[in-house]
N, C-alpha and C. Protein backbone atom coordinates (compact mmCIF):
# COMPACT_ATOMS: atom_id res chain seq x y z
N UNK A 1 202.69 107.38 81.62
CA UNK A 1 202.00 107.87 80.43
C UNK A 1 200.66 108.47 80.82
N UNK A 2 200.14 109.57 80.31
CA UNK A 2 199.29 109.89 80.20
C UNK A 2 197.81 109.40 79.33
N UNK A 3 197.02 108.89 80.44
CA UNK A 3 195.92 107.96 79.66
C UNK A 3 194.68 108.93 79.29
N UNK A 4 194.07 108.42 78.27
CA UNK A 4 192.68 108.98 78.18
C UNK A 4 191.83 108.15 77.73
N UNK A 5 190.81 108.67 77.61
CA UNK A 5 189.49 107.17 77.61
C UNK A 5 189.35 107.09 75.79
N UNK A 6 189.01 105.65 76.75
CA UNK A 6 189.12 105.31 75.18
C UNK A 6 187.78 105.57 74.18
N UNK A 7 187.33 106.15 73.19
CA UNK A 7 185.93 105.96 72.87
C UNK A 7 185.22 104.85 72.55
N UNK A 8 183.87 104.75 73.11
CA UNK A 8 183.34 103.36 73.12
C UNK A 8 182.49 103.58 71.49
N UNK A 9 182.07 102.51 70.90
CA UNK A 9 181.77 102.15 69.78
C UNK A 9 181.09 101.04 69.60
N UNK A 10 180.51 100.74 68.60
CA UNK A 10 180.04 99.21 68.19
C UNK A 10 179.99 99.30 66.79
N UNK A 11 180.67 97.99 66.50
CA UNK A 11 180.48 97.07 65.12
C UNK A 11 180.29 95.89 65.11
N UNK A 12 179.69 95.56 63.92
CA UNK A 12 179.82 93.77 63.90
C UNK A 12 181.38 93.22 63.87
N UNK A 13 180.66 91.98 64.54
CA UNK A 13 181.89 90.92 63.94
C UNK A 13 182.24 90.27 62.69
N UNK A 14 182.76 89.30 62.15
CA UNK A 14 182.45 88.86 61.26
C UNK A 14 181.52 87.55 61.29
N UNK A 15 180.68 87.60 62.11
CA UNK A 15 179.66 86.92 62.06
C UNK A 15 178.31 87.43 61.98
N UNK A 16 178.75 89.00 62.06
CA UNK A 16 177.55 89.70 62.04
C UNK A 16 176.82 90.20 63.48
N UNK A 17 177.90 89.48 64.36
CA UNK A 17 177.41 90.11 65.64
C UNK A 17 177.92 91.40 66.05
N UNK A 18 177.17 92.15 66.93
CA UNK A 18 177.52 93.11 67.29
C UNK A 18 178.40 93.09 68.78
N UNK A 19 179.60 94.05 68.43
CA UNK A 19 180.53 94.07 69.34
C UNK A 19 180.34 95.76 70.08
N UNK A 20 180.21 95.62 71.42
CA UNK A 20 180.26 97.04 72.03
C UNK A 20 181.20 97.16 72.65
N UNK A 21 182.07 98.02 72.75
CA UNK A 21 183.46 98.05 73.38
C UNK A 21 182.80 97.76 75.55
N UNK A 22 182.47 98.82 75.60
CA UNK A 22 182.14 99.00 77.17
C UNK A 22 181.59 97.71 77.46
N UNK A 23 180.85 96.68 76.51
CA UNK A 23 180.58 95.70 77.62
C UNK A 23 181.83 94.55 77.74
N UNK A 24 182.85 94.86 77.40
CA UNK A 24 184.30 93.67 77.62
C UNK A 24 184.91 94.73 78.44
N UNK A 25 184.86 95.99 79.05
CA UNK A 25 185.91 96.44 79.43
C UNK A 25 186.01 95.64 81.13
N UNK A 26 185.17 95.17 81.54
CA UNK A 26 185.29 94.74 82.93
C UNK A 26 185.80 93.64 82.95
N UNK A 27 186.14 92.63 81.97
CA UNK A 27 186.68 91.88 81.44
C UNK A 27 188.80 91.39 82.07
N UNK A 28 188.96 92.76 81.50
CA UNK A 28 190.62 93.30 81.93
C UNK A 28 191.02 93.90 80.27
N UNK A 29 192.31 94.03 80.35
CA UNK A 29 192.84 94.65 79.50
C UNK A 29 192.23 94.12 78.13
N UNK A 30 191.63 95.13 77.15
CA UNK A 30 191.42 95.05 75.76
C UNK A 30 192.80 95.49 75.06
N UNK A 31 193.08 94.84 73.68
CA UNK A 31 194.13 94.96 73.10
C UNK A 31 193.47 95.34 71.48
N UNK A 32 193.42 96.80 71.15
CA UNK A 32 192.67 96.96 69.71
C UNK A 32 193.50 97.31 68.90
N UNK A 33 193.84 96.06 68.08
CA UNK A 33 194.30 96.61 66.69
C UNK A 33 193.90 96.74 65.65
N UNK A 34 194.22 97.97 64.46
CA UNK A 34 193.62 98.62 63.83
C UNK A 34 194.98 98.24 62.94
N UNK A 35 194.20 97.75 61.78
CA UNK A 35 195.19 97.19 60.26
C UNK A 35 194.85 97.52 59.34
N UNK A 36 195.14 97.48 58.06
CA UNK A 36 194.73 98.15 57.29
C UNK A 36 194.07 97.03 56.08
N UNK A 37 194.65 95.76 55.72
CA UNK A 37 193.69 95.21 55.08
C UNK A 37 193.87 93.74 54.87
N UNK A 38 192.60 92.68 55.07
CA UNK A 38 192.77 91.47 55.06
C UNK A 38 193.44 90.73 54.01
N UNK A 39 194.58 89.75 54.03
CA UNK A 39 195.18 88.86 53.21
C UNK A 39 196.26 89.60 52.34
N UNK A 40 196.76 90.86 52.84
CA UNK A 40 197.76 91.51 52.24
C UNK A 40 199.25 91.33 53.12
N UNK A 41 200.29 91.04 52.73
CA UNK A 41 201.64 90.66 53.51
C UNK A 41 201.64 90.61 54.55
N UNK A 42 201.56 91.64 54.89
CA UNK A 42 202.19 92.93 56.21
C UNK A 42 201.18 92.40 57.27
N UNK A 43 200.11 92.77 56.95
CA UNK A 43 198.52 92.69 57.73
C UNK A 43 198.46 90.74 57.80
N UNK A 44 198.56 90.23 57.45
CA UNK A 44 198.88 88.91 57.48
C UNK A 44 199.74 88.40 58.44
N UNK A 45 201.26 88.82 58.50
CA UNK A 45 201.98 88.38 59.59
C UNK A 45 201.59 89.24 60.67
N UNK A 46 200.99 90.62 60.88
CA UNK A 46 200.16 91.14 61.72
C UNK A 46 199.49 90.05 62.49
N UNK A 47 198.38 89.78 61.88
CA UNK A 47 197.35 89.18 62.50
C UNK A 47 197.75 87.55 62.85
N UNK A 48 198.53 86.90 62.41
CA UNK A 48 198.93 85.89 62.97
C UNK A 48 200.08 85.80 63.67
N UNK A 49 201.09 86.79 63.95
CA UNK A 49 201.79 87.05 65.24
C UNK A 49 200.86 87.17 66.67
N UNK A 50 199.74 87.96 66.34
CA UNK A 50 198.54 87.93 67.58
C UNK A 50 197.96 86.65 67.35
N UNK A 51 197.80 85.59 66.60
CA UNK A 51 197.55 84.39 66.92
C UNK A 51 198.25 83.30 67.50
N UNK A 52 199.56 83.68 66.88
CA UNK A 52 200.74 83.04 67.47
C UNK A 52 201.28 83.24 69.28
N UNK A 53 200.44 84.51 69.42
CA UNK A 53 200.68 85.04 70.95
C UNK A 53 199.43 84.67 71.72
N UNK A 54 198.13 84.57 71.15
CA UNK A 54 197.16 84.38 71.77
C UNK A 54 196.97 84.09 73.29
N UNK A 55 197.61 83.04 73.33
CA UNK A 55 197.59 82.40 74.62
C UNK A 55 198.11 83.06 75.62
N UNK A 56 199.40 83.70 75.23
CA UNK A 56 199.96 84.69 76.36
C UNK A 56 199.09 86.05 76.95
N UNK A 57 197.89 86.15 75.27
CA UNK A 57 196.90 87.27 75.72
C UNK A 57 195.95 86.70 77.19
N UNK A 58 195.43 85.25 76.46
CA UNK A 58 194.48 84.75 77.31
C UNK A 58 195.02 84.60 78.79
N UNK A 59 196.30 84.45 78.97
CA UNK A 59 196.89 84.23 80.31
C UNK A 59 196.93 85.31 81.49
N UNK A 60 196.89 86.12 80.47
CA UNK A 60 197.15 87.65 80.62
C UNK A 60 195.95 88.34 80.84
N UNK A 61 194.75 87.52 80.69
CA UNK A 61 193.44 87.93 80.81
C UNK A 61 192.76 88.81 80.11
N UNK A 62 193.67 89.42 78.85
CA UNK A 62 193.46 90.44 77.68
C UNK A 62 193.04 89.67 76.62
N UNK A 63 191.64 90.47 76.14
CA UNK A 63 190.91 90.20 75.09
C UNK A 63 191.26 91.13 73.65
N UNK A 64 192.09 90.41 72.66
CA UNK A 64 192.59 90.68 71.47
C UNK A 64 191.34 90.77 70.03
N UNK A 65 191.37 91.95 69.90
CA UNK A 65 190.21 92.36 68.77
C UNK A 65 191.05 93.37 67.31
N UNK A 66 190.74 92.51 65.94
CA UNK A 66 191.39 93.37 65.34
C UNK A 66 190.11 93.90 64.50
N UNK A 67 190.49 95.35 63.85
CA UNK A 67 189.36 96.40 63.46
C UNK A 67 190.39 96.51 62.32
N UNK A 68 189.66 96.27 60.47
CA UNK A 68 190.04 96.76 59.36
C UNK A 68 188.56 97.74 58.72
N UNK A 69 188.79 97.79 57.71
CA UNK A 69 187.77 98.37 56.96
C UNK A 69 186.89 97.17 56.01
N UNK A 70 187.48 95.68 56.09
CA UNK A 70 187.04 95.09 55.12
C UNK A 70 185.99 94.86 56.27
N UNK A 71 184.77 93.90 55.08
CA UNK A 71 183.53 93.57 54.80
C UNK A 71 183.61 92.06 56.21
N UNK A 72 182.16 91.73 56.95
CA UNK A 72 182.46 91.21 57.39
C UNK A 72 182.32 89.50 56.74
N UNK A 73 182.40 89.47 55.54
CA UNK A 73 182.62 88.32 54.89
C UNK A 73 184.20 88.00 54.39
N UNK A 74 184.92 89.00 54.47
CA UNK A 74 186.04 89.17 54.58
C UNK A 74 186.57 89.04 55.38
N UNK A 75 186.42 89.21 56.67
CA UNK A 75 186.81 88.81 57.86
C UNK A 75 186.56 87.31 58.15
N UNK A 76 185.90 86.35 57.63
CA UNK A 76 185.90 85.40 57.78
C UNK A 76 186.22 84.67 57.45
N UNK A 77 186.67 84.68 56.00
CA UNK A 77 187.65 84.01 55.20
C UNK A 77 188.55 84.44 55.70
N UNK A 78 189.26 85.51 55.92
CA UNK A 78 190.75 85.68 56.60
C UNK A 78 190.49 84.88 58.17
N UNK A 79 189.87 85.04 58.79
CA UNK A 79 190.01 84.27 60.06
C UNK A 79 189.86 82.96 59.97
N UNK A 80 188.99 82.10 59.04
CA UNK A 80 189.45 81.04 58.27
C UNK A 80 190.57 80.33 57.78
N UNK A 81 191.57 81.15 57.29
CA UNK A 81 192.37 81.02 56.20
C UNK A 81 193.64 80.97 57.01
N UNK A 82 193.50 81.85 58.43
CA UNK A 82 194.72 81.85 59.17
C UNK A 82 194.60 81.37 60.75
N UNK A 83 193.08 80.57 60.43
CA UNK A 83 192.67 80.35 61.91
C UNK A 83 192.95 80.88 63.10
N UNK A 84 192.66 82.65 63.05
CA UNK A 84 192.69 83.28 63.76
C UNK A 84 191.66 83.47 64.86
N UNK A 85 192.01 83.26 66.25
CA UNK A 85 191.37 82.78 67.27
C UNK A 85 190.20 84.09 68.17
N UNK A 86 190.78 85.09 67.58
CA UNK A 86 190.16 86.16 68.10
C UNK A 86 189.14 87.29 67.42
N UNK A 87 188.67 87.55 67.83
CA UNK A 87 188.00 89.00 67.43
C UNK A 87 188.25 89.73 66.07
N UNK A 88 187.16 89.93 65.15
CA UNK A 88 187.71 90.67 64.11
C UNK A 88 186.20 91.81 63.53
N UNK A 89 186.39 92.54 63.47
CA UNK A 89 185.10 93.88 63.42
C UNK A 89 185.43 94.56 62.37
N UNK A 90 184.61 94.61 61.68
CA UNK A 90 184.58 95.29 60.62
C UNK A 90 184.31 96.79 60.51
N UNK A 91 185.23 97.84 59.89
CA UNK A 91 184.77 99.37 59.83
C UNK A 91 184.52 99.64 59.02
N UNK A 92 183.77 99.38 57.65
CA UNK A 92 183.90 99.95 56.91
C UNK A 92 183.92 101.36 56.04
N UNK A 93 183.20 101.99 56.94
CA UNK A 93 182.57 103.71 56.78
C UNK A 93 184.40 104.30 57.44
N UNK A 94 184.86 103.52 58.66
CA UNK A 94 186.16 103.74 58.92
C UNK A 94 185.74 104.82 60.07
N UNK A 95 184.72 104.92 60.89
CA UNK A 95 184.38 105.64 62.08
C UNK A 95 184.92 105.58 63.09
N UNK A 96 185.13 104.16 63.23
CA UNK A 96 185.93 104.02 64.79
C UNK A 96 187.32 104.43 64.30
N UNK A 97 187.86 104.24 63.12
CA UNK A 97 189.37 104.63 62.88
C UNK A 97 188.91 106.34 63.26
N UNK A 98 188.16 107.31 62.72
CA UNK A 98 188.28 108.55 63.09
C UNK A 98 188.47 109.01 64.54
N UNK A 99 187.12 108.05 65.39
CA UNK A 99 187.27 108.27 66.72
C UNK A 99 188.23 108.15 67.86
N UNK A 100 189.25 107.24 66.56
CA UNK A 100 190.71 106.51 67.47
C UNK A 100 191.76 107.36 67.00
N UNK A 101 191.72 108.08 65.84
CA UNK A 101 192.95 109.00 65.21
C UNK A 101 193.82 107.98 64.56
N UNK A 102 192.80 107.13 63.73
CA UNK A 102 193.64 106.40 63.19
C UNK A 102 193.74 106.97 61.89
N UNK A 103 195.42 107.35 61.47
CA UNK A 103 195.12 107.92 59.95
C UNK A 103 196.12 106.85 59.18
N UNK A 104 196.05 107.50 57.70
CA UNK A 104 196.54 106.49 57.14
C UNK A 104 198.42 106.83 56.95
N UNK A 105 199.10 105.39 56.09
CA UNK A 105 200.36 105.78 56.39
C UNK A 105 201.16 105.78 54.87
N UNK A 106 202.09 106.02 54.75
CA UNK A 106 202.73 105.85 52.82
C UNK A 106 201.67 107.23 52.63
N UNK A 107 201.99 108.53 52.77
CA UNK A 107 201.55 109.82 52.34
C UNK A 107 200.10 109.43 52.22
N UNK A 108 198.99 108.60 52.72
CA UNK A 108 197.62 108.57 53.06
C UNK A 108 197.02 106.67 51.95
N UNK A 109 198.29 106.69 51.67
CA UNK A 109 198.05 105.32 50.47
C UNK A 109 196.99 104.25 51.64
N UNK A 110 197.50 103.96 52.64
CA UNK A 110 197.43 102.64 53.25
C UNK A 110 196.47 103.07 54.12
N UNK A 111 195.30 102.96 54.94
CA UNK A 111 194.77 102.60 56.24
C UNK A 111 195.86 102.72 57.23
N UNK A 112 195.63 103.14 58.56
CA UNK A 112 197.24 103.20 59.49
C UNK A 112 197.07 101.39 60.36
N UNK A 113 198.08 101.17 61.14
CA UNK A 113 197.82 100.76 61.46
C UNK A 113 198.71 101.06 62.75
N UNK A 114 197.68 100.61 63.98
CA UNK A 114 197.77 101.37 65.01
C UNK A 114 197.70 100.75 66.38
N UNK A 115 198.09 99.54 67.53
CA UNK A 115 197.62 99.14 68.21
C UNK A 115 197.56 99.91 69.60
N UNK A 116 196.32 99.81 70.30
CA UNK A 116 195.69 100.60 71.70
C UNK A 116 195.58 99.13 72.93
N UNK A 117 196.21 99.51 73.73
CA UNK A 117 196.10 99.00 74.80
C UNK A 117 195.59 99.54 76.28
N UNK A 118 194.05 99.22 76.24
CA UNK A 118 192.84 99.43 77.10
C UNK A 118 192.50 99.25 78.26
N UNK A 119 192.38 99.71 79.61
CA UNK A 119 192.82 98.63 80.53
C UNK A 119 191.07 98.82 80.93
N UNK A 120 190.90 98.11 82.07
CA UNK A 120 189.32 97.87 82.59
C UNK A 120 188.85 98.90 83.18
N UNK A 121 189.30 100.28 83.32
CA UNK A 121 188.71 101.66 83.47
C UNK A 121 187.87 102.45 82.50
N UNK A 122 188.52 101.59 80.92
CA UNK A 122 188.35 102.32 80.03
C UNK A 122 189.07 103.15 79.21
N UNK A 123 190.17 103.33 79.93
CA UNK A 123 191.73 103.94 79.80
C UNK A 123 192.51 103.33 78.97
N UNK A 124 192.79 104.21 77.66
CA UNK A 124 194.18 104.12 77.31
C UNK A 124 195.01 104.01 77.66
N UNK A 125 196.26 103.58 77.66
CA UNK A 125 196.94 103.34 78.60
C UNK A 125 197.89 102.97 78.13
N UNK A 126 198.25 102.67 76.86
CA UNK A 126 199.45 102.73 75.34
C UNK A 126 198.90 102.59 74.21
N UNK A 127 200.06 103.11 73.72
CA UNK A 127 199.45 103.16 71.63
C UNK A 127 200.80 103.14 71.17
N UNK A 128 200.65 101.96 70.60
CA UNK A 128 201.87 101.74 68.99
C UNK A 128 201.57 101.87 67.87
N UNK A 129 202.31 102.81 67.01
CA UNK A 129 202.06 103.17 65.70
C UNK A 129 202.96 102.88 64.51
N UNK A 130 203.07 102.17 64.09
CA UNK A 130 203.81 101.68 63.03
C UNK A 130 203.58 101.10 62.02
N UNK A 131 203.39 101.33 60.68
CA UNK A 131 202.57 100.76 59.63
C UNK A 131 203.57 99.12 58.82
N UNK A 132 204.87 99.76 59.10
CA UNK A 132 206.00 98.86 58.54
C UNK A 132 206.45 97.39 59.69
N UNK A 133 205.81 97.91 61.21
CA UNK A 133 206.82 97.00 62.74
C UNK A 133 205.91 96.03 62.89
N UNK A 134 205.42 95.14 61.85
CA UNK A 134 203.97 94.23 62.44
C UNK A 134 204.05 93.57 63.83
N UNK A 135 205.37 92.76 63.54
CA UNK A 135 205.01 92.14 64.79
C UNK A 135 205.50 92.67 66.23
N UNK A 136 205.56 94.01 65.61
CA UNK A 136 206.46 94.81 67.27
C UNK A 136 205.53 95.10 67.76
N UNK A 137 203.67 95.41 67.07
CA UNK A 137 202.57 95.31 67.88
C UNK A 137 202.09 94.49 68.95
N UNK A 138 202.32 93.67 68.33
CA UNK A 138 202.22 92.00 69.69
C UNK A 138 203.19 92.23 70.91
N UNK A 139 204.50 92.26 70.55
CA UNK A 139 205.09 92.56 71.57
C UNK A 139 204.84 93.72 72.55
N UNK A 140 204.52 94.80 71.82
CA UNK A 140 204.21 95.90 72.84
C UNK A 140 203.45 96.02 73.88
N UNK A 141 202.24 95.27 72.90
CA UNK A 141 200.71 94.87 74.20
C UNK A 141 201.30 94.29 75.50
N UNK A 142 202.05 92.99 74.72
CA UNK A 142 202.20 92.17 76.03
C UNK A 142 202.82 92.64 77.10
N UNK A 143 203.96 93.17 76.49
CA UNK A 143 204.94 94.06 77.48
C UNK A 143 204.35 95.00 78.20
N UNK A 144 203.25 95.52 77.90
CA UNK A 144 202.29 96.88 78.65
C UNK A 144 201.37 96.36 79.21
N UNK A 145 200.92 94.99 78.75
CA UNK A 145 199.99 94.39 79.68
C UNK A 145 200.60 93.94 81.14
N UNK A 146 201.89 93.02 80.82
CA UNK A 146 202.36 92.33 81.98
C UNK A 146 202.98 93.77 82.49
N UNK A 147 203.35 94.82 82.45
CA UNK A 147 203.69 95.97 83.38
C UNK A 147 202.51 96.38 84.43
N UNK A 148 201.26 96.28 83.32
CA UNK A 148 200.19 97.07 84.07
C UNK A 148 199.59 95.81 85.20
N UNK A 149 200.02 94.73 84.50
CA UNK A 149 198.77 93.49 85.36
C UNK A 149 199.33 93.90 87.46
């Protein structure tokens, strides 16, 4: 596949901290998924299939970050609510979705949702797009992680 860099960015977390992409990339593989909205079905078994996998991320030495548009008080009750172990950044202006080509899906109804798999160059290096395949996101990472490790 043909990689390209990924654009670097910063948002808070939902703690209000600030997250900069470039300082985790030396890290190893980043895994960014981009959902479309907290405590709704879809985006729900989303985000707790990547909790449910977590460990295989951590083994894997890949740091799992998900990016919506909600508020970062929203992000905390959902990471609360589903004791989700990882990373969650808030877009709300939806900038980093522009900078990533994240568009939306259902003729523009929904936020897209989109997962990027990052490796420690900075490099893209896969992208799954599927607004309907939640948990075929999880699988993909892993499968592209353990290829690339």
């Amino acid at each position: 596949m043909n990689t390209q860099a990924a654009p670097d960015f910063t948002l808070n977390d939902l703690n209000g901290i600030s997250f900069r992409l470039s300082d985790h990339l030396e890290k190893g593989f980043i895994v960014l998924f981009f959902y479309p909205k907290n405590e709704t079905g879809g985006c729900t078994r989303e985000a707790c299939a990547f909790r449910d996998r977590f460990q295989d991320f951590q083994d894997l030495g890949a740091l799992v970050v998900g990016i919506s548009g909600d508020s970062e008080d929203s992000h905390r009750s959902f990471a609360a609510n589903h004791l989700l172990p990882y990373t969650l950044l808030s877009d709300p202006g939806k900038k980093v979705h522009q900078l990533y080509g994240v568009k939306g899906g259902l003729f523009g109804l929904l936020p897209g949702r989109v997962t990027f798999i990052i490796d420690s160059g900075g490099r893209i290096v896969h992208r799954f797009d599927s607004l309907l395949r939640f948990e075929q996101h999880v699988l993909e990472a892993i499968e592209t992680i353990r290829k690339g490790s």
